[in-house]
N, C-alpha and C. Protein backbone atom coordinates (compact mmCIF):
# COMPACT_ATOMS: atom_id res chain seq x y z
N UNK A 1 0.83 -1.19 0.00
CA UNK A 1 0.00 0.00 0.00
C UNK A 1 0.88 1.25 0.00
N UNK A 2 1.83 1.36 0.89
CA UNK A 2 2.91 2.48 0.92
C UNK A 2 3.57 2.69 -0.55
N UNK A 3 3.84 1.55 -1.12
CA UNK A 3 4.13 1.26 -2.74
C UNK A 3 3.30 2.43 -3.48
N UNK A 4 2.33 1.76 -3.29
CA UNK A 4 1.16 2.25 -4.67
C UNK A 4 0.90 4.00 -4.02
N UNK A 5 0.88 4.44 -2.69
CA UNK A 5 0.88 5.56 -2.46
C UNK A 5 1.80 6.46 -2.66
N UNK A 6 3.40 6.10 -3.09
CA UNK A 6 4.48 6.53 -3.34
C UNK A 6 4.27 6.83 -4.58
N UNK A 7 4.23 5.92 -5.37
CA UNK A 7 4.03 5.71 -6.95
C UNK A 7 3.08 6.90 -7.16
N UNK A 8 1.89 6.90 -6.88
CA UNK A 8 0.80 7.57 -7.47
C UNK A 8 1.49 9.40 -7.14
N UNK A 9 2.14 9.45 -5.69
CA UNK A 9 2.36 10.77 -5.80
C UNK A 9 3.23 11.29 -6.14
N UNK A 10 4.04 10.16 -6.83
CA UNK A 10 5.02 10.33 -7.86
C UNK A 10 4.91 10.79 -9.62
N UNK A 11 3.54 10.13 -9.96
CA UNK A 11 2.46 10.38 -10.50
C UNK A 11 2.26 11.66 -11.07
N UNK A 12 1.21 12.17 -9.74
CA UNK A 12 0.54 13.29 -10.04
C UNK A 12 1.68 14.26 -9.37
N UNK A 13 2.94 14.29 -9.39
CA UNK A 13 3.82 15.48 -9.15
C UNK A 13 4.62 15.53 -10.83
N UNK A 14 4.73 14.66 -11.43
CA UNK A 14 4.78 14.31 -12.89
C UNK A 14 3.84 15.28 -13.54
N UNK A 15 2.44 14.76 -13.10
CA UNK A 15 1.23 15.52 -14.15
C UNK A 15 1.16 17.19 -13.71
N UNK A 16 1.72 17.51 -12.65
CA UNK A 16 1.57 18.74 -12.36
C UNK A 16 2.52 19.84 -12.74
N UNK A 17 3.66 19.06 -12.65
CA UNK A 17 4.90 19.30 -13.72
C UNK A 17 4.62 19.57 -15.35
N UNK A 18 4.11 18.78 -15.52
CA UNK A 18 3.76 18.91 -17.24
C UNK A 18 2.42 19.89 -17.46
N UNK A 19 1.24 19.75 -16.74
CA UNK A 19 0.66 20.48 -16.81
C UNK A 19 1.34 22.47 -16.57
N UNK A 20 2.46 22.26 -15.49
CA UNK A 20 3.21 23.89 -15.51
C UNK A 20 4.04 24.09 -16.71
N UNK A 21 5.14 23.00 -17.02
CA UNK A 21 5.84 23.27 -18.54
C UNK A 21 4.85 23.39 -19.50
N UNK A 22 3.17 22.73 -19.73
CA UNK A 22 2.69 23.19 -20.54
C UNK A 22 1.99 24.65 -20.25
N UNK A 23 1.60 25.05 -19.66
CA UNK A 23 1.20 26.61 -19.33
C UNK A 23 2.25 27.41 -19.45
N UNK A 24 3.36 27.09 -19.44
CA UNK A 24 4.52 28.03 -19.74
C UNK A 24 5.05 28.36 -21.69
N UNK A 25 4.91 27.07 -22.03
CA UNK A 25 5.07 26.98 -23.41
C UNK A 25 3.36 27.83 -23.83
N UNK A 26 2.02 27.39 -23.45
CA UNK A 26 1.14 28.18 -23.71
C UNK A 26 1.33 30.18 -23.60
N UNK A 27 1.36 30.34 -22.76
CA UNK A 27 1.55 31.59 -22.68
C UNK A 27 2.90 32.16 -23.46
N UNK A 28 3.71 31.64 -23.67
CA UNK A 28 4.71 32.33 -24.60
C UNK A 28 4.28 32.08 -26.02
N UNK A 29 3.53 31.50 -26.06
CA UNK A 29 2.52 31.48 -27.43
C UNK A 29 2.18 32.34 -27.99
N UNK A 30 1.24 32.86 -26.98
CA UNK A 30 0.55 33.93 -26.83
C UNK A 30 1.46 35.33 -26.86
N UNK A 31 2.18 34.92 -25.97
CA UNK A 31 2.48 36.58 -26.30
C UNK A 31 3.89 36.46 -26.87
N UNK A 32 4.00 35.25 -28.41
CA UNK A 32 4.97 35.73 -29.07
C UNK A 32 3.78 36.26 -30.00
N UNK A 33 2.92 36.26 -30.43
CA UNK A 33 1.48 37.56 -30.91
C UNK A 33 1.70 38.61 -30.75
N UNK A 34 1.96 39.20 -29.60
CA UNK A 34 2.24 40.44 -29.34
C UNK A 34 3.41 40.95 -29.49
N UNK A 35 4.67 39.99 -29.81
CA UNK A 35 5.56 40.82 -29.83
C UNK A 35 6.04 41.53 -31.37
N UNK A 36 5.15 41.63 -32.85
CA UNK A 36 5.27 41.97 -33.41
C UNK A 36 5.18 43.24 -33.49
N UNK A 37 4.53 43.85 -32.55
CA UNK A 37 3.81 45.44 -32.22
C UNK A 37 4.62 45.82 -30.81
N UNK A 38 4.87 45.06 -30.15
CA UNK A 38 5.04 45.28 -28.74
C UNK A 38 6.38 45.38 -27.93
N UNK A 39 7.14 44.43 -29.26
CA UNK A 39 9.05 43.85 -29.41
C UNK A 39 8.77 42.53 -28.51
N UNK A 40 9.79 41.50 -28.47
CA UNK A 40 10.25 40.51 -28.06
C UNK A 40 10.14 40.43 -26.65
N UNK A 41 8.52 40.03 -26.22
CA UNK A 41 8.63 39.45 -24.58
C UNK A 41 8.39 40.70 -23.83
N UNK A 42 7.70 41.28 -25.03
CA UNK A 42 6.87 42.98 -24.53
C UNK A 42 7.97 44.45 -24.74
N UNK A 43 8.94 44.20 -24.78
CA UNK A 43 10.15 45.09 -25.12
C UNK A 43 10.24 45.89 -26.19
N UNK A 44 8.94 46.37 -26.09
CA UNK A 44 8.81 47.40 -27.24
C UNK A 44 10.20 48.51 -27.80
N UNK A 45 10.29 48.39 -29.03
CA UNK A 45 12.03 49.36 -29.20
C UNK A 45 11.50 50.28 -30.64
N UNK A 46 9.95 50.62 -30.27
CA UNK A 46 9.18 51.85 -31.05
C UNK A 46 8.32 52.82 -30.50
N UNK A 47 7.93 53.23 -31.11
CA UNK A 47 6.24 53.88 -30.14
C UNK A 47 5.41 53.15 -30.08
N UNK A 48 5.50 52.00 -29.99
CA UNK A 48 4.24 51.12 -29.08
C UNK A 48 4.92 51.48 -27.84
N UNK A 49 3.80 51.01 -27.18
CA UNK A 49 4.31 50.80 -25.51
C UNK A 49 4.88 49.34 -25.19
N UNK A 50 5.76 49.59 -24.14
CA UNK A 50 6.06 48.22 -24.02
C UNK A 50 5.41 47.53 -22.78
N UNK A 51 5.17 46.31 -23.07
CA UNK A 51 4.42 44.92 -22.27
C UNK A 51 4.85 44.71 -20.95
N UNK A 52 6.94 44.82 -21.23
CA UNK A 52 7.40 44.17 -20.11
C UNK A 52 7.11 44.79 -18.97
N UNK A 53 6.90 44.31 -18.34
CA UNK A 53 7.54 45.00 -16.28
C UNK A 53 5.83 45.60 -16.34
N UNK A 54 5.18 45.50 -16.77
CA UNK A 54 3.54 46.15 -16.19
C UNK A 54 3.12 45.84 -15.18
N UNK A 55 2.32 46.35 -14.24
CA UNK A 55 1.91 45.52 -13.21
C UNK A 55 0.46 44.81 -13.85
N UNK A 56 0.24 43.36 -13.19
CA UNK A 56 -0.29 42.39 -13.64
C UNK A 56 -2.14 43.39 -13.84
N UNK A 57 -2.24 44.21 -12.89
CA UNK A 57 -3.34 44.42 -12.40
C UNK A 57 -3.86 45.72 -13.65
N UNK A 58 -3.00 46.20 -14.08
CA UNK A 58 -2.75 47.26 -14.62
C UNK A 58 -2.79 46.60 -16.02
N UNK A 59 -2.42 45.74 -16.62
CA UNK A 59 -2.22 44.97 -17.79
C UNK A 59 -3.75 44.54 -18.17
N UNK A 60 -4.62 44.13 -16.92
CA UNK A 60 -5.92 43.58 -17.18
C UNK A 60 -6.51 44.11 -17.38
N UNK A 61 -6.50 45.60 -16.65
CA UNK A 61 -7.58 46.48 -16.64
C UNK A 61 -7.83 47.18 -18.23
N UNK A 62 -6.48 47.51 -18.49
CA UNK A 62 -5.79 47.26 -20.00
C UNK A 62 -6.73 47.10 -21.12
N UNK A 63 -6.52 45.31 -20.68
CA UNK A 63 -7.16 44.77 -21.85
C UNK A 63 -8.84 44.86 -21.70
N UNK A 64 -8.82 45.02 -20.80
CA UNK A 64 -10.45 45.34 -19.79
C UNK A 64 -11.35 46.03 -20.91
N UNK A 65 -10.45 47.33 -20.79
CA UNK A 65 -10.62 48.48 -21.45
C UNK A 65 -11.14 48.65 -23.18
N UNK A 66 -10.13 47.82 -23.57
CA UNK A 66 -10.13 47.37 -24.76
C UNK A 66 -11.17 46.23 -25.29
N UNK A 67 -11.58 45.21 -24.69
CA UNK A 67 -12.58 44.55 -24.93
C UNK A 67 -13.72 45.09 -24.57
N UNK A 68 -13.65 46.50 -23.60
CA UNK A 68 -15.33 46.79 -23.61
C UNK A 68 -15.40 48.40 -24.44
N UNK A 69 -14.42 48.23 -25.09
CA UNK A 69 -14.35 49.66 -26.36
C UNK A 69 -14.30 50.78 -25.33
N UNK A 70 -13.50 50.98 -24.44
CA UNK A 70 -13.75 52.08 -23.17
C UNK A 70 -11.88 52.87 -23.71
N UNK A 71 -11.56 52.03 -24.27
CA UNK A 71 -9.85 52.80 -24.70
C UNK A 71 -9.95 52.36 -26.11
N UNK A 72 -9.75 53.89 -26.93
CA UNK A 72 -9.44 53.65 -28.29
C UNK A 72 -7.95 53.43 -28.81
N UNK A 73 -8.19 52.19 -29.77
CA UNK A 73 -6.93 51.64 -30.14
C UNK A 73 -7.22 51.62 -31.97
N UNK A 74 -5.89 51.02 -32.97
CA UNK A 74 -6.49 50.73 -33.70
C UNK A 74 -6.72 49.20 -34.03
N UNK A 75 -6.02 48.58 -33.73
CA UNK A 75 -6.26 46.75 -33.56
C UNK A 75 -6.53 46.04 -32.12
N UNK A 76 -6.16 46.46 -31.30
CA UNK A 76 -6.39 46.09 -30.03
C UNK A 76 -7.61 45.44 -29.49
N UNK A 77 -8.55 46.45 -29.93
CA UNK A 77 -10.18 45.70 -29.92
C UNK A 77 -10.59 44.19 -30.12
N UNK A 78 -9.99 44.39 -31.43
CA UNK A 78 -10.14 42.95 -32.12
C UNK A 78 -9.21 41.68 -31.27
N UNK A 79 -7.86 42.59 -31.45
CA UNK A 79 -6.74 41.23 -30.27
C UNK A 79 -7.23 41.10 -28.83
N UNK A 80 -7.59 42.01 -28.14
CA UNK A 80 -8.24 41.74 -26.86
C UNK A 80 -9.22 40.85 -26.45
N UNK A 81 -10.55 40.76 -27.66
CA UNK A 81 -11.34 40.57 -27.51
C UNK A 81 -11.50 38.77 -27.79
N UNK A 82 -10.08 38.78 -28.18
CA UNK A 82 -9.94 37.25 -28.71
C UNK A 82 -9.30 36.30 -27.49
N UNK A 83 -9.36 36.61 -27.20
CA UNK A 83 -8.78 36.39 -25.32
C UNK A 83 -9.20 35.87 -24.20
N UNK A 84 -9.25 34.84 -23.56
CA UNK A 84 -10.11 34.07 -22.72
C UNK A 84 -9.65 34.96 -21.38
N UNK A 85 -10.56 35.00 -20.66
CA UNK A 85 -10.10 35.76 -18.66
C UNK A 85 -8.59 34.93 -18.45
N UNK A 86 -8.80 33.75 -18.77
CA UNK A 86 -7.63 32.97 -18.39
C UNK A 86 -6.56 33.29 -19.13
N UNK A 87 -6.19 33.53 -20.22
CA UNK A 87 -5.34 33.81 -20.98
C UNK A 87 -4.68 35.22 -20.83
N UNK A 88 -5.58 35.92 -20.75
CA UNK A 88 -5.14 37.70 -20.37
C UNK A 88 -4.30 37.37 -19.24
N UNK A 89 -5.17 37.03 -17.93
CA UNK A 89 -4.35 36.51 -16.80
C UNK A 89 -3.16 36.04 -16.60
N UNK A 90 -2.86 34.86 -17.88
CA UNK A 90 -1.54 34.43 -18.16
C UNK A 90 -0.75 35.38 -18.78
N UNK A 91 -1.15 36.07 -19.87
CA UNK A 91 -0.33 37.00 -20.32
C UNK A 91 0.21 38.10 -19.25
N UNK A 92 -1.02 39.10 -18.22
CA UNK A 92 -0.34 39.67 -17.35
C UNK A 92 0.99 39.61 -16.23
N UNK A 93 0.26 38.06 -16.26
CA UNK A 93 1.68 37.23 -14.96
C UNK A 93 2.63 37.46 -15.82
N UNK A 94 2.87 36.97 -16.76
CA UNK A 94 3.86 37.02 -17.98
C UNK A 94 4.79 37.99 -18.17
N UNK A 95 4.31 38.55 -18.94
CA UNK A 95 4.59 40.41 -18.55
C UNK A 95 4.88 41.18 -17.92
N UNK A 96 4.52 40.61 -16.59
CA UNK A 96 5.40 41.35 -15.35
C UNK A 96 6.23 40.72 -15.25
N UNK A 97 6.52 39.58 -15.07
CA UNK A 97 7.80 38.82 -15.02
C UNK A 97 9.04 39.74 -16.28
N UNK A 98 8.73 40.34 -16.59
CA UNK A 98 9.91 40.47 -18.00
C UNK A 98 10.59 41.88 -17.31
N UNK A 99 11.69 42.05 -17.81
CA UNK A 99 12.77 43.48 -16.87
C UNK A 99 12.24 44.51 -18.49
């Protein structure tokens, strides 16, 4: 029994693992999208603004903004709006993480 209880939480520390390397590969997905407008990992090096270092909270409200047509953009609308709660979310964590 100690066996099979070892094993299994050997297991699901495996699946939880893969499930985080896959949310990590997901979200850089995502916001390699943005970095055509935005530069590489939000590092904008134009007059866009840049992504990196935002605060997470500040990033949502953001896109908030943009999916309820409350900030005029000229593509943004459309990219925002394509965006699951969960995904923005990931992108914000994201984004702040970057210097």
């Amino acid at each position: 029994m100690l066996r099979f209880a070892f094993l299994l939480s050997c297991i699901s520390l495996s699946l939880v693992q893969t499930v985080s390397a896959q949310g990590i590969r997901n979200v850089e997905l995502l916001a390699a999208s943005c970095a055509s407008c935005h530069g590489t990992q939000g590092k904008s090096v134009g007059g866009i603004p840049s992504l990196a270092g935002l605060d997470k909270l500040h990033f949502i409200e953001q896109m908030d903004q943009f999916i309820n047509q409350n900030r005029s953009a000229t593509v943004m609308h459309h990219h925002a709006s394509g965006y699951t709660s969960q995904e923005i979310e990931s992108l914000a964590q994201f984004f702040s993480q970057q210097n």
